[in-house]
PDB file of N, CA and C in Angstrom:
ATOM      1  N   UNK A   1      -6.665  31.266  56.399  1.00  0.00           N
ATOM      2  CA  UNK A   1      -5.858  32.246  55.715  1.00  0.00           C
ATOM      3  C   UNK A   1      -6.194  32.232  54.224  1.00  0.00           C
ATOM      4  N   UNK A   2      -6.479  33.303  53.474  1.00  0.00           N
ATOM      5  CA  UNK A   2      -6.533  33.141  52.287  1.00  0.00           C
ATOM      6  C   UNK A   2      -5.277  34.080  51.512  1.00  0.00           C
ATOM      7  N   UNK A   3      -5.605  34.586  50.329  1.00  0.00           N
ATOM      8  CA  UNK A   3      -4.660  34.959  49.269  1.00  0.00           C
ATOM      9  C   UNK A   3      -4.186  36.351  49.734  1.00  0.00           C
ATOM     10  N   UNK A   4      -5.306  36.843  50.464  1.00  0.00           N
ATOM     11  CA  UNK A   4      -5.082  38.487  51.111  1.00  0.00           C
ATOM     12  C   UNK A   4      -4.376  38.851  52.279  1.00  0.00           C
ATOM     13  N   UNK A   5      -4.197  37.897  52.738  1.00  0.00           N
ATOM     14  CA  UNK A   5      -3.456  37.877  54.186  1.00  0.00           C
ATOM     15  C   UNK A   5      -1.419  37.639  53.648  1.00  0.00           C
ATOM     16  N   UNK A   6      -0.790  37.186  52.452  1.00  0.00           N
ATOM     17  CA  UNK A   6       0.485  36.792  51.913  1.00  0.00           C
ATOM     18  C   UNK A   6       0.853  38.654  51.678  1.00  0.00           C
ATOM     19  N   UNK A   7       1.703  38.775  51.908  1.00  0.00           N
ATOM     20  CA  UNK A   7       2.306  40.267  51.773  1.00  0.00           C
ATOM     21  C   UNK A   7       3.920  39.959  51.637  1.00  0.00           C
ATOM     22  N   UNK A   8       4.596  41.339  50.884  1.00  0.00           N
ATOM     23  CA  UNK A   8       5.944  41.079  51.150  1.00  0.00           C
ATOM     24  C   UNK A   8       6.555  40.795  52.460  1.00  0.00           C
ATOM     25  N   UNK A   9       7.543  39.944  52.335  1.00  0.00           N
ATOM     26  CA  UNK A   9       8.020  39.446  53.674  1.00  0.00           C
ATOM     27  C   UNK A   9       7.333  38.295  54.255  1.00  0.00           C
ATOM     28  N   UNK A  10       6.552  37.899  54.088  1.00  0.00           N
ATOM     29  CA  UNK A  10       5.516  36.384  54.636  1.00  0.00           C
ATOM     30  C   UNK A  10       6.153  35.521  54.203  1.00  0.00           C
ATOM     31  N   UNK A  11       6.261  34.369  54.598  1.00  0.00           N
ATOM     32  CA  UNK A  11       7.172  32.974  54.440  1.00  0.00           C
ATOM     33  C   UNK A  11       5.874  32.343  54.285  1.00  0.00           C
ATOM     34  N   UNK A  12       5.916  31.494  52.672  1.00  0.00           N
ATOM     35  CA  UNK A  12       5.082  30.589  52.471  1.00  0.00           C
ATOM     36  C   UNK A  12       5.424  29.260  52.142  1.00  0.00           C
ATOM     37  N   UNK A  13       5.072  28.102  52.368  1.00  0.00           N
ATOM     38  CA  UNK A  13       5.337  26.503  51.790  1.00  0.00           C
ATOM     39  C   UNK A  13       4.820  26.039  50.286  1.00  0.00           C
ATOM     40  N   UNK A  14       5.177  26.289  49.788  1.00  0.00           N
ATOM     41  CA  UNK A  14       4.940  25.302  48.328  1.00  0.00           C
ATOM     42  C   UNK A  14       4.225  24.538  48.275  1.00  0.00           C
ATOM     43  N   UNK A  15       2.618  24.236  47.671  1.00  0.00           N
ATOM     44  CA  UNK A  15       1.920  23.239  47.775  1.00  0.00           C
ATOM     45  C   UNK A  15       2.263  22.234  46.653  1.00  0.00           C
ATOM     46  N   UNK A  16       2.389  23.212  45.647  1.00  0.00           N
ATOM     47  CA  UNK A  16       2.703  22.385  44.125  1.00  0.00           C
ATOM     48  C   UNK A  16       3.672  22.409  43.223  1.00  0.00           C
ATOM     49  N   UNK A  17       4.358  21.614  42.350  1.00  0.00           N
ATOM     50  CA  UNK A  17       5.304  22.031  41.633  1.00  0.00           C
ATOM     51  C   UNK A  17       6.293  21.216  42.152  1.00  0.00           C
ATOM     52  N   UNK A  18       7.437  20.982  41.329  1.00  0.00           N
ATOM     53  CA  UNK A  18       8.824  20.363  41.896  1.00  0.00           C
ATOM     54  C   UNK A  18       9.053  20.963  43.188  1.00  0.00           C
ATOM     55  N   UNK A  19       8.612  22.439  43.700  1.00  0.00           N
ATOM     56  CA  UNK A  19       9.818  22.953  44.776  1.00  0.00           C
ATOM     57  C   UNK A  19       8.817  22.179  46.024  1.00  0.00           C
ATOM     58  N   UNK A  20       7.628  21.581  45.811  1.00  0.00           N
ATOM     59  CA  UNK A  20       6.573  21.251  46.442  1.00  0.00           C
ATOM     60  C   UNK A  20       7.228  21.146  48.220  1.00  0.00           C
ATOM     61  N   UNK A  21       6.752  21.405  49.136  1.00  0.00           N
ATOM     62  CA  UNK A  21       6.942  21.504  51.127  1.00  0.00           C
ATOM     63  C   UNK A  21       8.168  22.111  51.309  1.00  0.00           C
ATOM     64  N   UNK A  22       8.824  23.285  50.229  1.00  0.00           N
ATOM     65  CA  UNK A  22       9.461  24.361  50.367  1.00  0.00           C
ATOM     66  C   UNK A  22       9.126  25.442  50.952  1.00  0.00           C
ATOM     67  N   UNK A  23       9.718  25.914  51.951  1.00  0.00           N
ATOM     68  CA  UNK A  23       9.689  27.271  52.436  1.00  0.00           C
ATOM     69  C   UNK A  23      10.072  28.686  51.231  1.00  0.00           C
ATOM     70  N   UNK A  24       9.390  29.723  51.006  1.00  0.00           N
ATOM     71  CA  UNK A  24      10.359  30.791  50.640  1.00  0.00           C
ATOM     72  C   UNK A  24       9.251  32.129  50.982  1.00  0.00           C
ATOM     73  N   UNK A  25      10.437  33.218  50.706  1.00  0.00           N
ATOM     74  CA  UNK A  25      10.040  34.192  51.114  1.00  0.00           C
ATOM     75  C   UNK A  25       9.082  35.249  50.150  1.00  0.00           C
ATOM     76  N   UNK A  26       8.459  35.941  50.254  1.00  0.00           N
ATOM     77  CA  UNK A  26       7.425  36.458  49.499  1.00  0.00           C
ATOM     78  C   UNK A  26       8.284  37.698  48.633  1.00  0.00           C
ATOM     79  N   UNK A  27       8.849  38.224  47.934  1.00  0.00           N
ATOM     80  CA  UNK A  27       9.526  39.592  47.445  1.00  0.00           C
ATOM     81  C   UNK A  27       8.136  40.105  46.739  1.00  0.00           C
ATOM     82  N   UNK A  28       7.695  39.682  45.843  1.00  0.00           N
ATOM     83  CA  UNK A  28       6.560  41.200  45.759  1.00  0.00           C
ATOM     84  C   UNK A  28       5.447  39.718  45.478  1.00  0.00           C
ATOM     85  N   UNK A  29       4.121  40.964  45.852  1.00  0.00           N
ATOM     86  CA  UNK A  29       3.030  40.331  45.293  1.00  0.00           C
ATOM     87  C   UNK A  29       2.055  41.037  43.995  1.00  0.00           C
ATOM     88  N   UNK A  30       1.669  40.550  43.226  1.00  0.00           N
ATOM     89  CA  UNK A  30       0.757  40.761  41.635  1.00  0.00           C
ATOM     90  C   UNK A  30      -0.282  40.078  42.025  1.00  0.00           C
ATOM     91  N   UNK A  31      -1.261  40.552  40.635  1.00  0.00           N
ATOM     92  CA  UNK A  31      -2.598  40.039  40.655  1.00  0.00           C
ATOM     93  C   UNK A  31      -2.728  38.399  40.887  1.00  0.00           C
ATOM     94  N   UNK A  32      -2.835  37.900  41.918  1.00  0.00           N
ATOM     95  CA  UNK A  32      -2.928  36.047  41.858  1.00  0.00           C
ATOM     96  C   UNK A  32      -1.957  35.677  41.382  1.00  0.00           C
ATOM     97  N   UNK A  33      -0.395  36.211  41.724  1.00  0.00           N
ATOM     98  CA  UNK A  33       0.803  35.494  41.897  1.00  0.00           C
ATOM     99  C   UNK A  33       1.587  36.211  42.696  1.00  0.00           C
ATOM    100  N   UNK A  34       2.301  35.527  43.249  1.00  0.00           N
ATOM    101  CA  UNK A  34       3.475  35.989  44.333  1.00  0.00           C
ATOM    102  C   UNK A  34       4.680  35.820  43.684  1.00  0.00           C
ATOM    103  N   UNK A  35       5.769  36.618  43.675  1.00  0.00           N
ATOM    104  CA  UNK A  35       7.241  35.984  43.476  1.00  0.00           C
ATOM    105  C   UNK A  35       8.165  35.920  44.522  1.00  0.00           C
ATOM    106  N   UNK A  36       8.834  34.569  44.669  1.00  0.00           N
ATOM    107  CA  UNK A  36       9.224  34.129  45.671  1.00  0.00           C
ATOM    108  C   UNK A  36      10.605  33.932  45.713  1.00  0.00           C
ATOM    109  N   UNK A  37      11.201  34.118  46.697  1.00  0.00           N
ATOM    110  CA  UNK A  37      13.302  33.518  46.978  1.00  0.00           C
ATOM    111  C   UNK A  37      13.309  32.798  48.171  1.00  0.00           C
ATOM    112  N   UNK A  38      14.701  32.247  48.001  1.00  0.00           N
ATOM    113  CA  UNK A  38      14.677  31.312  49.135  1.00  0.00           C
ATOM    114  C   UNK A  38      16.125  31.334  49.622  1.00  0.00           C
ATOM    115  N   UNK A  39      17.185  32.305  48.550  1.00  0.00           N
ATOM    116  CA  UNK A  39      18.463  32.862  49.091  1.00  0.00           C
ATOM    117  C   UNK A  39      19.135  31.750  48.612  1.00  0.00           C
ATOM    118  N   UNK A  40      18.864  30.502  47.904  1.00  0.00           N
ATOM    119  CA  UNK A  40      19.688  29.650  47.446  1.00  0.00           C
ATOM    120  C   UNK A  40      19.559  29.500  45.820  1.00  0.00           C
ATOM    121  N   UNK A  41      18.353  28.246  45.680  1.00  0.00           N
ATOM    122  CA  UNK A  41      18.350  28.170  44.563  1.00  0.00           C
ATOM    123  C   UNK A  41      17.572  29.826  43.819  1.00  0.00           C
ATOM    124  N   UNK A  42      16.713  30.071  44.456  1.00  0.00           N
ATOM    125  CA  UNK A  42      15.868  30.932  43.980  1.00  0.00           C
ATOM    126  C   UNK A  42      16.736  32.607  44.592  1.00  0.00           C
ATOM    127  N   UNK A  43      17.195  32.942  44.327  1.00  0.00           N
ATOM    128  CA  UNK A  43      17.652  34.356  43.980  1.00  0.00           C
ATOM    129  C   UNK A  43      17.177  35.442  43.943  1.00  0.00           C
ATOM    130  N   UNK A  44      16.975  36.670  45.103  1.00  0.00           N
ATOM    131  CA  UNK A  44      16.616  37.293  44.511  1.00  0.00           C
ATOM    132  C   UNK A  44      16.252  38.284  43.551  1.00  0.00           C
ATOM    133  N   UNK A  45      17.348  38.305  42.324  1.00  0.00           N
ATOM    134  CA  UNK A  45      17.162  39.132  41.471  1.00  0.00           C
ATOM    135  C   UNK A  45      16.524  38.121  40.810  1.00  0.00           C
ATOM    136  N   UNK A  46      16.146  37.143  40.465  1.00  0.00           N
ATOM    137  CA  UNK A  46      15.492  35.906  39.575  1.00  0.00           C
ATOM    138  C   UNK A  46      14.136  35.295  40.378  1.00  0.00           C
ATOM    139  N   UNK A  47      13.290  35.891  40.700  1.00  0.00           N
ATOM    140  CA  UNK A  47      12.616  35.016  42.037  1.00  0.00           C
ATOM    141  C   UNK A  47      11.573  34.113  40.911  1.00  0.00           C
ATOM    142  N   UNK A  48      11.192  32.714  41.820  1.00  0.00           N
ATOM    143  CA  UNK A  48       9.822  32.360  40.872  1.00  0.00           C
ATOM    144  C   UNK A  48       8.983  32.699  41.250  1.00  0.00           C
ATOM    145  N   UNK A  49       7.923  32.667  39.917  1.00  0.00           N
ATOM    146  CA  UNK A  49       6.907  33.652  40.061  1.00  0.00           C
ATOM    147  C   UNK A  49       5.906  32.295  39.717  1.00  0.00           C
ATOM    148  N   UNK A  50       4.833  32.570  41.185  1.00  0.00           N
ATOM    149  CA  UNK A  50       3.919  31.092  41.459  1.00  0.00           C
ATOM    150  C   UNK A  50       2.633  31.438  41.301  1.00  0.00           C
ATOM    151  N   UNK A  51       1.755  30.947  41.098  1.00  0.00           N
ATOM    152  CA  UNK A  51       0.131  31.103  41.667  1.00  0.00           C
ATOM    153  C   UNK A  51       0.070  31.170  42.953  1.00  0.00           C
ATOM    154  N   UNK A  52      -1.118  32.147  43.226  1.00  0.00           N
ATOM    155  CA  UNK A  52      -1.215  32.065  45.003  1.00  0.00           C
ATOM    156  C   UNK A  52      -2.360  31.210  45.305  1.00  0.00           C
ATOM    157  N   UNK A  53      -2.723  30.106  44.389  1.00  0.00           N
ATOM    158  CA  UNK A  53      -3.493  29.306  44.981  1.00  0.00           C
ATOM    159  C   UNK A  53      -2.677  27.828  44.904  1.00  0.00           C
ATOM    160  N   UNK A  54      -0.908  28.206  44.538  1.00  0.00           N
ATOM    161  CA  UNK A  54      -0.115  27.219  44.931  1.00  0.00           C
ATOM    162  C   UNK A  54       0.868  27.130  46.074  1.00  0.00           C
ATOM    163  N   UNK A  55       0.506  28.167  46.956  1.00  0.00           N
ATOM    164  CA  UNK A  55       1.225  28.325  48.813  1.00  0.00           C
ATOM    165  C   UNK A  55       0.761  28.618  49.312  1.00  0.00           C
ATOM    166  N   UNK A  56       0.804  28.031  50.277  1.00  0.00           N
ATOM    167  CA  UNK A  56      -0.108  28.083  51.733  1.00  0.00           C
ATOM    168  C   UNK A  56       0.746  29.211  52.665  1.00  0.00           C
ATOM    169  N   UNK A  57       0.053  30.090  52.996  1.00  0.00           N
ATOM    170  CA  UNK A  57       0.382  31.073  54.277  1.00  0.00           C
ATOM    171  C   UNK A  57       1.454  30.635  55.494  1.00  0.00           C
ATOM    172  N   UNK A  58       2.307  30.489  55.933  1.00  0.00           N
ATOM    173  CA  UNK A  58       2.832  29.920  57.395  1.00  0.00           C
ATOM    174  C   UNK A  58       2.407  30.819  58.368  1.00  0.00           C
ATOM    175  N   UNK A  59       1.908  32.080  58.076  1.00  0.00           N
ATOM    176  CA  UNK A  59       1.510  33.036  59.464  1.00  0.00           C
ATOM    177  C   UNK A  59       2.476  33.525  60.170  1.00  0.00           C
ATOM    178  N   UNK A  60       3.717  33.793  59.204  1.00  0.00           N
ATOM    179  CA  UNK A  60       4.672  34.230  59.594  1.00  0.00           C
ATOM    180  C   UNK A  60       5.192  35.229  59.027  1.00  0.00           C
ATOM    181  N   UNK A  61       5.175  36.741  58.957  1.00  0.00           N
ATOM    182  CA  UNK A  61       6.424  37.618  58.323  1.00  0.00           C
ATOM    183  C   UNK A  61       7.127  38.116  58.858  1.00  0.00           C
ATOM    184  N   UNK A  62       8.669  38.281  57.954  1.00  0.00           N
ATOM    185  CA  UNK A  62       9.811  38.507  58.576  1.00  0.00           C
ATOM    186  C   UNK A  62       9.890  39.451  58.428  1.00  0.00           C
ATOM    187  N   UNK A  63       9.394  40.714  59.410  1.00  0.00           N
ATOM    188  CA  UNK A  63       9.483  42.478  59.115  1.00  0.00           C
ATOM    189  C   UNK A  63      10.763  42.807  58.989  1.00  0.00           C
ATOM    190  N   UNK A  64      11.942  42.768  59.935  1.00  0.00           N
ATOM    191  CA  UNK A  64      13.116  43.052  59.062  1.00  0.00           C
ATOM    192  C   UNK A  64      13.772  43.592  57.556  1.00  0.00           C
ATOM    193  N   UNK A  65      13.285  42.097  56.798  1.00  0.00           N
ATOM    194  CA  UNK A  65      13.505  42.097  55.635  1.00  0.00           C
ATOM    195  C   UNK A  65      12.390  42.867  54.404  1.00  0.00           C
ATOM    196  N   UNK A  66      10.827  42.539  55.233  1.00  0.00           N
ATOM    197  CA  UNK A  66       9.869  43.130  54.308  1.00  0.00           C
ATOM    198  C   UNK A  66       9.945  44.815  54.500  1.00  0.00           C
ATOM    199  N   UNK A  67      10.521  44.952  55.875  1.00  0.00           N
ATOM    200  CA  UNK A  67      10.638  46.952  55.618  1.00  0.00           C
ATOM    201  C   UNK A  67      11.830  47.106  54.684  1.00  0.00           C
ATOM    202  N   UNK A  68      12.981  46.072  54.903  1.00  0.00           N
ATOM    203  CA  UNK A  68      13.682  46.770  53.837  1.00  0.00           C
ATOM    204  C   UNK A  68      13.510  46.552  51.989  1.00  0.00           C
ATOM    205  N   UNK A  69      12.449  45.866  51.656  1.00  0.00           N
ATOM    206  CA  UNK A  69      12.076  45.044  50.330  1.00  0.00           C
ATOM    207  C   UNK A  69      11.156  46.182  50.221  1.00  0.00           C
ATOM    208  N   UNK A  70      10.366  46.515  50.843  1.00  0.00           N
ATOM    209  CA  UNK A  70       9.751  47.798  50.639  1.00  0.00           C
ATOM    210  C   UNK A  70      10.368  48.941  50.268  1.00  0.00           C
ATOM    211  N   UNK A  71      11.174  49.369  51.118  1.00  0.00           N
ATOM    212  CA  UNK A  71      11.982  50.605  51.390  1.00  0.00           C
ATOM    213  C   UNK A  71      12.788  50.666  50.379  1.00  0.00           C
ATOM    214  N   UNK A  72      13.152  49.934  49.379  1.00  0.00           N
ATOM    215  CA  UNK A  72      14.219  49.836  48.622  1.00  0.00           C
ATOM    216  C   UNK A  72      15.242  49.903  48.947  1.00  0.00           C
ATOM    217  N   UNK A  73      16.104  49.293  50.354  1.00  0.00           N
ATOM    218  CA  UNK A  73      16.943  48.792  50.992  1.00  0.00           C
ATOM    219  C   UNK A  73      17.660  47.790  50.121  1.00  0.00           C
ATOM    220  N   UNK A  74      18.852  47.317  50.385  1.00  0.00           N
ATOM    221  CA  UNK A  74      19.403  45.964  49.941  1.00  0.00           C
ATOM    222  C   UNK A  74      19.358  45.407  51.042  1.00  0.00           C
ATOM    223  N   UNK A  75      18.895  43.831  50.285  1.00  0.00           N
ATOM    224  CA  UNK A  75      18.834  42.500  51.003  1.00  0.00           C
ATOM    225  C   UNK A  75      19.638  41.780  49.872  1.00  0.00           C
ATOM    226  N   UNK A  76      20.284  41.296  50.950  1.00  0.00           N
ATOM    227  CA  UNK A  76      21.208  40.191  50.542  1.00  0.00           C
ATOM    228  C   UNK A  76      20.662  38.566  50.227  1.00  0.00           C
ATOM    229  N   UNK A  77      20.876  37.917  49.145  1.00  0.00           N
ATOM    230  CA  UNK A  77      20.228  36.271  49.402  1.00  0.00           C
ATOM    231  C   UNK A  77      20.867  35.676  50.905  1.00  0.00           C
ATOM    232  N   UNK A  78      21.786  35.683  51.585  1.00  0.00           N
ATOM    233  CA  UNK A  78      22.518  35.345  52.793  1.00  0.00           C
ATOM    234  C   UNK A  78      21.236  35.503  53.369  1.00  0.00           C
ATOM    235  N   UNK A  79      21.234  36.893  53.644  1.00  0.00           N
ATOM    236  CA  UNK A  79      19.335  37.042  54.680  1.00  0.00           C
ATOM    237  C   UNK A  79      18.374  36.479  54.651  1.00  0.00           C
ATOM    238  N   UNK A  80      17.999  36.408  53.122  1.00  0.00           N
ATOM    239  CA  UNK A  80      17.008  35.565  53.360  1.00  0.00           C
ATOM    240  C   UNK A  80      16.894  33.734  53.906  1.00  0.00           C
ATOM    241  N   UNK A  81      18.533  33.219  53.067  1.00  0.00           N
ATOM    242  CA  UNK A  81      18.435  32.040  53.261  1.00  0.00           C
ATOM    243  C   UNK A  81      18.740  31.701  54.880  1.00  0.00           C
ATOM    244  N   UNK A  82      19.287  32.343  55.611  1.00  0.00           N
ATOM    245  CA  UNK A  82      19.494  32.493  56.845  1.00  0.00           C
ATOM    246  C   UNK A  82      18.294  32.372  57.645  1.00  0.00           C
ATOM    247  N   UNK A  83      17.449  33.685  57.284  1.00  0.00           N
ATOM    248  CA  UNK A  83      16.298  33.385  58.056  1.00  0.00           C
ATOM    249  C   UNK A  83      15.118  32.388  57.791  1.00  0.00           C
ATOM    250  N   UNK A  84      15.147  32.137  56.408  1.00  0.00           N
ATOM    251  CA  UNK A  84      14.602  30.602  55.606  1.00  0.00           C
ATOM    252  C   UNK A  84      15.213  29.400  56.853  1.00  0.00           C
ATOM    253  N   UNK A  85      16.382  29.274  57.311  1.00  0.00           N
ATOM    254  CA  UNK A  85      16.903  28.456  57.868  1.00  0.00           C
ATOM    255  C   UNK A  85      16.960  28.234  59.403  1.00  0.00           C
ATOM    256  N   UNK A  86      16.337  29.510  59.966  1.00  0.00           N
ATOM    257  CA  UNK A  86      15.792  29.692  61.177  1.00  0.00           C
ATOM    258  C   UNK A  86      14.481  29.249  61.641  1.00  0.00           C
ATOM    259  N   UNK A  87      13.694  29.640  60.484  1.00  0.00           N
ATOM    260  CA  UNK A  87      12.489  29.508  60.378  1.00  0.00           C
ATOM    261  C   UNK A  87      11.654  28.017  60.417  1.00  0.00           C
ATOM    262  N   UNK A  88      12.788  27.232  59.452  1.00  0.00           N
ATOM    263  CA  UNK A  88      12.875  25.607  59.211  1.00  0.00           C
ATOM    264  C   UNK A  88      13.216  25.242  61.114  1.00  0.00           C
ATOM    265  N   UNK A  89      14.275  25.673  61.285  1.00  0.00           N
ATOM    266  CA  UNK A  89      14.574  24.790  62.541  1.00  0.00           C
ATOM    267  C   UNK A  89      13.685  25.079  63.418  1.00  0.00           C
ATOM    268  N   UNK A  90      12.970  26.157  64.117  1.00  0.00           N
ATOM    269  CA  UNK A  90      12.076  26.573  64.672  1.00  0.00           C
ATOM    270  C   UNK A  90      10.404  25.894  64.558  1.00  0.00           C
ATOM    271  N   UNK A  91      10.360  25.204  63.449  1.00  0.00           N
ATOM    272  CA  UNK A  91       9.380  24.394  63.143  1.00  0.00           C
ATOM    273  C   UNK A  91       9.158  22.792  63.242  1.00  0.00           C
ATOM    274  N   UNK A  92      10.365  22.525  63.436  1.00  0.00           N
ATOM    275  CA  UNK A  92      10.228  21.526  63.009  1.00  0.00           C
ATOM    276  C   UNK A  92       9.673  20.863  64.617  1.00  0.00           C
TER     277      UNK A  92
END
């Protein structure tokens, strides 16, 4: 997987940084950075904004949420951290 395959809605892990073997969700992508929420600490009206050569892909997006992040729908942080929390148990 490389940098081209992460789109809104893709759930990626944190390679680096304090939030480091964190899950979060992708809200938009820029030139070689992603900004990311996780419905808790990370917010999405505040998301952090990472390098994309600091998360690894999980090969997972949550269409739900990325048609409505597109669409200019509201998403709630609840949603995301919810499905952040599905996603965790399902993996482990």
């Amino acid at each position: 997987m490389n940098e081209y395959d992460i789109r809104v809605g893709s759930v990626v892990l944190s390679t680096q940084g304090r939030d480091k073997g964190m899950y979060f969700l992708v809200v938009s992508v820029g030139k070689g950075f992603v900004f990311l929420a996780d419905g808790g600490m990370r917010k999405l009206n505040a998301p952090k904004k990472k390098n994309v050569k600091h998360v690894s892909f999980s090969g997972v997006v949550l269409e739900a949420i990325a048609e409505k992040l597109t669409t200019g729908k509201k998403v709630f942080d609840s949603e995301v951290k919810s499905a952040l929390r599905q996603f965790n148990q399902q993996n482990k």
